[in-house]
Protein backbone atom coordinates (compact mmCIF):
# COMPACT_ATOMS: atom_id res chain seq x y z
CA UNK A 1 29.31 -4.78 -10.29
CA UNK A 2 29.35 -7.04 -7.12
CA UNK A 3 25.38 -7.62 -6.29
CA UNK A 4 24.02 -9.17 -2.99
CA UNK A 5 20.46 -10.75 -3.95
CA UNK A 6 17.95 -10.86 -1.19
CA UNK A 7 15.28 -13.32 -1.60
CA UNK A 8 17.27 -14.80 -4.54
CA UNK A 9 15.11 -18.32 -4.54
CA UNK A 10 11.61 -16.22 -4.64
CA UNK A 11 9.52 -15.40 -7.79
CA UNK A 12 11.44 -12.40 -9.34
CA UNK A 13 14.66 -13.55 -7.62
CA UNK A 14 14.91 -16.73 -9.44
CA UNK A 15 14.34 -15.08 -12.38
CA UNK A 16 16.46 -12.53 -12.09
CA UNK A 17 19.65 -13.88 -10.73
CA UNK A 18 20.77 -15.35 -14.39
CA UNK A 19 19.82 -12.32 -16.04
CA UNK A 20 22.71 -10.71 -13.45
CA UNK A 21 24.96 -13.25 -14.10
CA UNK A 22 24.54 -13.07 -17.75
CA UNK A 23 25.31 -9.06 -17.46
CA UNK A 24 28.12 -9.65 -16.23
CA UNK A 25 27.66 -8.93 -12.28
CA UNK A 26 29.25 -10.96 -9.90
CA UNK A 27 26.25 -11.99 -7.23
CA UNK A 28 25.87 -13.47 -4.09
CA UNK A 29 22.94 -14.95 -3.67
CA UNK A 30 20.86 -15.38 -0.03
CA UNK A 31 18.29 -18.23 0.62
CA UNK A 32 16.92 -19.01 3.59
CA UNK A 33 17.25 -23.01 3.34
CA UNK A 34 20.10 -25.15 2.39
CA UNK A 35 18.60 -26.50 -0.05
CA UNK A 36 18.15 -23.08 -1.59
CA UNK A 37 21.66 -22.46 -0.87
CA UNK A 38 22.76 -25.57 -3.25
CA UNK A 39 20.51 -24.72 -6.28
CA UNK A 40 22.12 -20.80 -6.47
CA UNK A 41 25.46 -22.34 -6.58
CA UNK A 42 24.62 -24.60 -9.17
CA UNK A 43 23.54 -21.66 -11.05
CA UNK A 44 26.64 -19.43 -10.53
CA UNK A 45 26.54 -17.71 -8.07
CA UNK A 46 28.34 -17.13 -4.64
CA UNK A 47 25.61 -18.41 -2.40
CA UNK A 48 25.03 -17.71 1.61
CA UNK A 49 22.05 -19.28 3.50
CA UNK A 50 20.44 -16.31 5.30
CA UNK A 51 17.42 -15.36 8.36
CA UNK A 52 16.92 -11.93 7.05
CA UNK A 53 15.64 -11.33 11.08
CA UNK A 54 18.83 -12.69 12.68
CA UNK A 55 20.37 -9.18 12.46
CA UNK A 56 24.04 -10.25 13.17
CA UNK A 57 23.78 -13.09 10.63
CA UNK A 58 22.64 -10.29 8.16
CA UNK A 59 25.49 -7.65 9.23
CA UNK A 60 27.66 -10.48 8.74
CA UNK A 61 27.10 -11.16 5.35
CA UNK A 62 26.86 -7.74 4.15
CA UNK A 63 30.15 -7.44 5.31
CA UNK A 64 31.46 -10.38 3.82
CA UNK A 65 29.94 -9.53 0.81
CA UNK A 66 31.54 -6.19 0.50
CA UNK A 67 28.97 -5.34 -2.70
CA UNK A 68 28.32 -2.22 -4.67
CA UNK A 69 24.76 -2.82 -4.59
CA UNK A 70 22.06 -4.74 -2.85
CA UNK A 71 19.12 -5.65 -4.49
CA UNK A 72 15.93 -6.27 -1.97
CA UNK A 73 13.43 -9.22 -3.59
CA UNK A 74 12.41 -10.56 -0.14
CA UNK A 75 8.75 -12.06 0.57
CA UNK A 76 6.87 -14.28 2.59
CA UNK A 77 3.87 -15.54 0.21
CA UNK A 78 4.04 -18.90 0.50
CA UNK A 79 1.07 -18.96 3.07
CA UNK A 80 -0.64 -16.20 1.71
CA UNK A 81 -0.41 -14.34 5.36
CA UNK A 82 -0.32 -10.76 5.03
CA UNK A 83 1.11 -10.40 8.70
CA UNK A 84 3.91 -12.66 7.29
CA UNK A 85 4.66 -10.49 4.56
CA UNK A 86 4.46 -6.98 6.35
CA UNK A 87 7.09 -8.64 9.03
CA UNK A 88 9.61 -9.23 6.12
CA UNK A 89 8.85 -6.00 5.01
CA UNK A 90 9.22 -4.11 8.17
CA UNK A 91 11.97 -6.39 10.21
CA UNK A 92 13.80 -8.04 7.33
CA UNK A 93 14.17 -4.48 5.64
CA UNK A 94 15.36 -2.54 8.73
CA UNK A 95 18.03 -4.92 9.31
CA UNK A 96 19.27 -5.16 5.31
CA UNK A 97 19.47 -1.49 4.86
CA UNK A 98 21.31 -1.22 8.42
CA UNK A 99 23.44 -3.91 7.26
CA UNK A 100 24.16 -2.51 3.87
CA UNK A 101 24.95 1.29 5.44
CA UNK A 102 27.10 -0.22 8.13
CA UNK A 103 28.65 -2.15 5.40
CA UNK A 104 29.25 1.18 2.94
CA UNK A 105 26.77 0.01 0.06
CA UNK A 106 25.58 3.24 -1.74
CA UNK A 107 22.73 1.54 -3.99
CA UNK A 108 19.82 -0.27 -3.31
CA UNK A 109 16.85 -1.85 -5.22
CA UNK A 110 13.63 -2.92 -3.52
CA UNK A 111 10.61 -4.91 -4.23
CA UNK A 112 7.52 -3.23 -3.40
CA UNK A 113 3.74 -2.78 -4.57
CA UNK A 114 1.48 -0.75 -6.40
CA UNK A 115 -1.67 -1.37 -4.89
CA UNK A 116 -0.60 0.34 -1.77
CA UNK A 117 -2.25 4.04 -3.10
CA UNK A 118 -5.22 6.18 -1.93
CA UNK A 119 -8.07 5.68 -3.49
CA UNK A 120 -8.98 7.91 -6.23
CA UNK A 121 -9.67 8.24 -9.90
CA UNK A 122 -7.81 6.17 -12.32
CA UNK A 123 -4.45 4.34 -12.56
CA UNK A 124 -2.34 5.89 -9.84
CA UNK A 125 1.57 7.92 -10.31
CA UNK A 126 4.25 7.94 -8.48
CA UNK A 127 3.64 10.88 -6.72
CA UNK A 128 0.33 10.10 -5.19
CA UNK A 129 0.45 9.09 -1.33
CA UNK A 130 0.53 5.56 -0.09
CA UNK A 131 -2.88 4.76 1.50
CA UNK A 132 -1.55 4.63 5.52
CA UNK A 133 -4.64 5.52 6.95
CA UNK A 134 -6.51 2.37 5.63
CA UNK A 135 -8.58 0.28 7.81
CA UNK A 136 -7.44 -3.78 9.16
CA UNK A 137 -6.65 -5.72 7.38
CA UNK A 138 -5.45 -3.29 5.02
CA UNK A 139 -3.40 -1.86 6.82
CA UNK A 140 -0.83 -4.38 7.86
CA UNK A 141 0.05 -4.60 4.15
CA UNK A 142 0.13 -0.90 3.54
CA UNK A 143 2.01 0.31 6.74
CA UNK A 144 4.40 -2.70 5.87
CA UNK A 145 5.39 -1.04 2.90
CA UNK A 146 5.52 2.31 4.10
CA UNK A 147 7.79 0.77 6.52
CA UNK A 148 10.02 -0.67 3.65
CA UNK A 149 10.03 2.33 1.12
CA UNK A 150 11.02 4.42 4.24
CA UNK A 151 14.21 2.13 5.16
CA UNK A 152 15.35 1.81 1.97
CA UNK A 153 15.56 5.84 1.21
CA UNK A 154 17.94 5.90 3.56
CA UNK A 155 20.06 4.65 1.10
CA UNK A 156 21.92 7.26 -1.06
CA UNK A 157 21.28 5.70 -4.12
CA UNK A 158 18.12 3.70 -3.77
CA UNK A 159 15.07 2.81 -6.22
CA UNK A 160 11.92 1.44 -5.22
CA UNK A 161 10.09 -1.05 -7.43
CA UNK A 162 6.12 -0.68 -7.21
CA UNK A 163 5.44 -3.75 -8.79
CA UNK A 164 2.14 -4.98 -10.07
CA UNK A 165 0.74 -8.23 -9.02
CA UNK A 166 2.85 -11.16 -10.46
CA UNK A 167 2.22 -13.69 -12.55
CA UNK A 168 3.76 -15.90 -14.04
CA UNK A 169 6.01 -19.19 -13.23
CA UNK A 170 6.53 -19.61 -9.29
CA UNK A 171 3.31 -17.00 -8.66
CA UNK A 172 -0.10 -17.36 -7.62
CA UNK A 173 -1.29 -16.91 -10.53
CA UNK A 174 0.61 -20.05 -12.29
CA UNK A 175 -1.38 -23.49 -12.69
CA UNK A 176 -1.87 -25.43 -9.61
CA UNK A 177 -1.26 -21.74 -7.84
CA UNK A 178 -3.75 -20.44 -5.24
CA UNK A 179 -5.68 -18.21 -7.62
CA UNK A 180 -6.55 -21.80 -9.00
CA UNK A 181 -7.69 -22.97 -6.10
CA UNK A 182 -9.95 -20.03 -5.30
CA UNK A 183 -11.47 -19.84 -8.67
CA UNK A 184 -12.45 -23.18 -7.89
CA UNK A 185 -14.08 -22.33 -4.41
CA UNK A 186 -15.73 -19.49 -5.84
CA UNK A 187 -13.51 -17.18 -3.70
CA UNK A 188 -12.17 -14.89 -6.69
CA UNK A 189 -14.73 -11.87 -7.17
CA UNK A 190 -14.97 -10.49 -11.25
CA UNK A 191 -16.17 -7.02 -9.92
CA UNK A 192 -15.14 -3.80 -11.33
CA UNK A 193 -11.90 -3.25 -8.96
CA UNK A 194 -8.95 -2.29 -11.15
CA UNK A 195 -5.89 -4.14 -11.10
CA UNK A 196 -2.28 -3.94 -12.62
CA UNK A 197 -0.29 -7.31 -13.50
CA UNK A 198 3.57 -7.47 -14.36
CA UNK A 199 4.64 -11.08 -15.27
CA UNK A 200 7.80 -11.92 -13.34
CA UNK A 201 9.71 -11.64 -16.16
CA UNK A 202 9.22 -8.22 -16.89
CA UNK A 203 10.14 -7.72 -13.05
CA UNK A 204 13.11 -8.98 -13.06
CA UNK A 205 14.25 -6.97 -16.26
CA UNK A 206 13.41 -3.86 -14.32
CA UNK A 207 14.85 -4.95 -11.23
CA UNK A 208 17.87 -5.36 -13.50
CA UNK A 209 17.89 -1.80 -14.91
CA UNK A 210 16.98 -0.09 -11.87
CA UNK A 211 20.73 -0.90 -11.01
CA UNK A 212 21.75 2.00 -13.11
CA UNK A 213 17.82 4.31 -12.72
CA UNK A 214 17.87 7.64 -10.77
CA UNK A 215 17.11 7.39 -7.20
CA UNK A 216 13.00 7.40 -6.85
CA UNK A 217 10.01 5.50 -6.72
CA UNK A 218 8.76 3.66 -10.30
CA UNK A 219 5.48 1.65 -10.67
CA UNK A 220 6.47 -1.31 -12.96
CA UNK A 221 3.31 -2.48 -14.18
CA UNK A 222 2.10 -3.70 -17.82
CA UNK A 223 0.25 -1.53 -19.92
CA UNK A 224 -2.96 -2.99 -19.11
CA UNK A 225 -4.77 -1.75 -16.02
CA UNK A 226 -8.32 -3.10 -15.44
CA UNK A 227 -11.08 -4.48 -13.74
CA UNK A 228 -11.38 -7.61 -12.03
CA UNK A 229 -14.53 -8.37 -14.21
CA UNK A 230 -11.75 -8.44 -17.27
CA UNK A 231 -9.45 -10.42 -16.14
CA UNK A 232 -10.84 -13.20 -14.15
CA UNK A 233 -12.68 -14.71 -16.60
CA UNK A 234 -9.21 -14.89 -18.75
CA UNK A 235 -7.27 -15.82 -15.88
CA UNK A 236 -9.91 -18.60 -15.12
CA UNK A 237 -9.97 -19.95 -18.96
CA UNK A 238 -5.84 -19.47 -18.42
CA UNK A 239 -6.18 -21.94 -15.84
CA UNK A 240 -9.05 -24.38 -16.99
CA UNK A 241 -10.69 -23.31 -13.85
CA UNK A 242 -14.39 -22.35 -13.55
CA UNK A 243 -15.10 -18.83 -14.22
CA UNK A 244 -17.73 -16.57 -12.08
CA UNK A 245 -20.70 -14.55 -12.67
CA UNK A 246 -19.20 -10.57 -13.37
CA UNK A 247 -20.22 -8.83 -9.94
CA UNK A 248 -20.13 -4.60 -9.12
CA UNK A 249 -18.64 -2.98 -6.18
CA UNK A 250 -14.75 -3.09 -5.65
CA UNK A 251 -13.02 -0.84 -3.23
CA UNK A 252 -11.62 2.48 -3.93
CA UNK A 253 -7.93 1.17 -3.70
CA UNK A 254 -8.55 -0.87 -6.78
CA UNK A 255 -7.69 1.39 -9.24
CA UNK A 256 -4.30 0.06 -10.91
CA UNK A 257 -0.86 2.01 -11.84
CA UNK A 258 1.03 4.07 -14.60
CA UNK A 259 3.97 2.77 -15.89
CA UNK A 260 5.20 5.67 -17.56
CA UNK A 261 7.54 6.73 -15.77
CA UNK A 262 9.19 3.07 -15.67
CA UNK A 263 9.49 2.98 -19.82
CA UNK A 264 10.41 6.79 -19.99
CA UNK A 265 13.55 4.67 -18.07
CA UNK A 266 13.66 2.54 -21.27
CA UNK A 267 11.80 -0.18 -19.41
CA UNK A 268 9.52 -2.38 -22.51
CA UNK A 269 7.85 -5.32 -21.28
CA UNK A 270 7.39 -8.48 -23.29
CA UNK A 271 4.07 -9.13 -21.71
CA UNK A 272 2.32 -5.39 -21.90
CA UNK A 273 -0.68 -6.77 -21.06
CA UNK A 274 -1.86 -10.02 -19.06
CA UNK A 275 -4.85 -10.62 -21.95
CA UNK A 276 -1.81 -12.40 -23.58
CA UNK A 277 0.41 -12.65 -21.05
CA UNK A 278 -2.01 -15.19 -18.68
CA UNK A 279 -1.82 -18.06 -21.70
CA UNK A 280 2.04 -17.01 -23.16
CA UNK A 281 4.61 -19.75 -22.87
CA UNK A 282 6.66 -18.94 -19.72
């Protein structure tokens, strides 16, 4: 299968653009610098430097491209601005999945997130709404990807990834990342809001297999849902970082995801839960 990689440099991208090559895809690969450009050719791939909001650029390179599928990885996270993010989301999605549909492409994978539910009672489904009423600042991030789940549908054959937080190589979470640095400002709460991890290796596997999944939405999260109280303190001794005192309170959003629809798909990650994943060799 010809594949066009969006955000092929980024955390999941970089990790999965070898596992496409070694499938046997043919890819080409976007970045957004030239250096970026240089290190996916040196990996194998066909390689195109790309501003996912120049709109022409983008129709241009779909076109060029000509692939069977596109698969949607892009983020802004390197300054940890949630306006950033919801832009690349909103923008950089409209103008791929116009690009791809003026181009013919029939399938489509995207990145999205699984903290983006209602709140309610345990780890949420699939089928639960996305929480598009929430207050600022919560709101840039969920309307963002309400924005992005929406574009991509219009895609016959389209899958959307609900992806736990990352960890992992290239994440936040990593050593020297910025969970690091706010464990040691004291700016990481251990309360009792829920989350769900996926290390970016597991991502990219899905993101892999979702090439040949059933059009829908799948959380793709590790088996491990839980509360910040649990998991800082590992992260923290993950990192060599100081840990905090375990707090209460944690919002009603902070209640984690299922992943069983992602491994009735045959999905198995090899990091089911973050208490070994945070200190596993990469």
């Amino acid at each position: 299968m010809r594949i066009f990689l969006a955000g092929a440099t980024g955390a999941v991208g970089r990790v999965l653009l070898p596992l496409l090559l070694d499938a046997g895809h043919r890819v080409v690969a976007a970045s957004r610098t030239a250096a970026g450009v240089e290190r996916l050719r040196a990996q194998g791939a066909d390689a195109v430097r790309l501003d996912v909001f120049d709109r022409a650029a983008v129709g241009d390179a779909l076109r060029a491209a000509a692939p069977d599928a596109v698969v949607h990885q892009l983020t802004a996270l390197a300054d940890a601005d949630p306006a950033d993010n919801a832009r690349v989301r909103r923008e950089g999605t409209r103008n791929l999945v116009d690009a791809a549909r003026a181009a013919g492409v029939g399938r489509m994978v995207a990145q999205s997130i699984s903290w983006a539910y209602r709140p309610g009672d345990g780890p949420a489904g699939e089928d639960e709404p996305l929480d598009t009423g929430a207050p600022e600042p919560r709101a840039t991030t969920v309307q963002g990807v309400a924005a992005l789940e929406d574009a991509v549908a219009e895609i016959p054959e389209h899958v959307v990834l609900r992806y736990g937080t990352f960890y992992g190589p290239g994440t936040w979470y990593a050593p020297g990342g910025l969970m690091a640095d706010r464990l040691r400002a004291g700016l990481l709460p251990a309360d009792d809001g829920v989350s769900s991890f996926v290390h970016v290796q597991d991502a990219a596997r899905a993101a892999l297999l979702a090439l040949d999944w059933p059009r829908g939405v799948v959380n793709v999260v590790d088996d491990d849902p839980a509360p910040a109280r649990e998991w800082v303190p590992a992260l923290a001794a993950a990192l060599g970082a100081p840990a905090p005192e375990p707090t209460t309170g944690g919002a009603g959003w902070q209640r984690g995801a299922r992943n069983t629809a992602a491994r009735t798909l045959g999905w198995q990650p090899q990091h089911p839960t973050w208490r070994t994943g945070f200190t596993a060799t990469p």
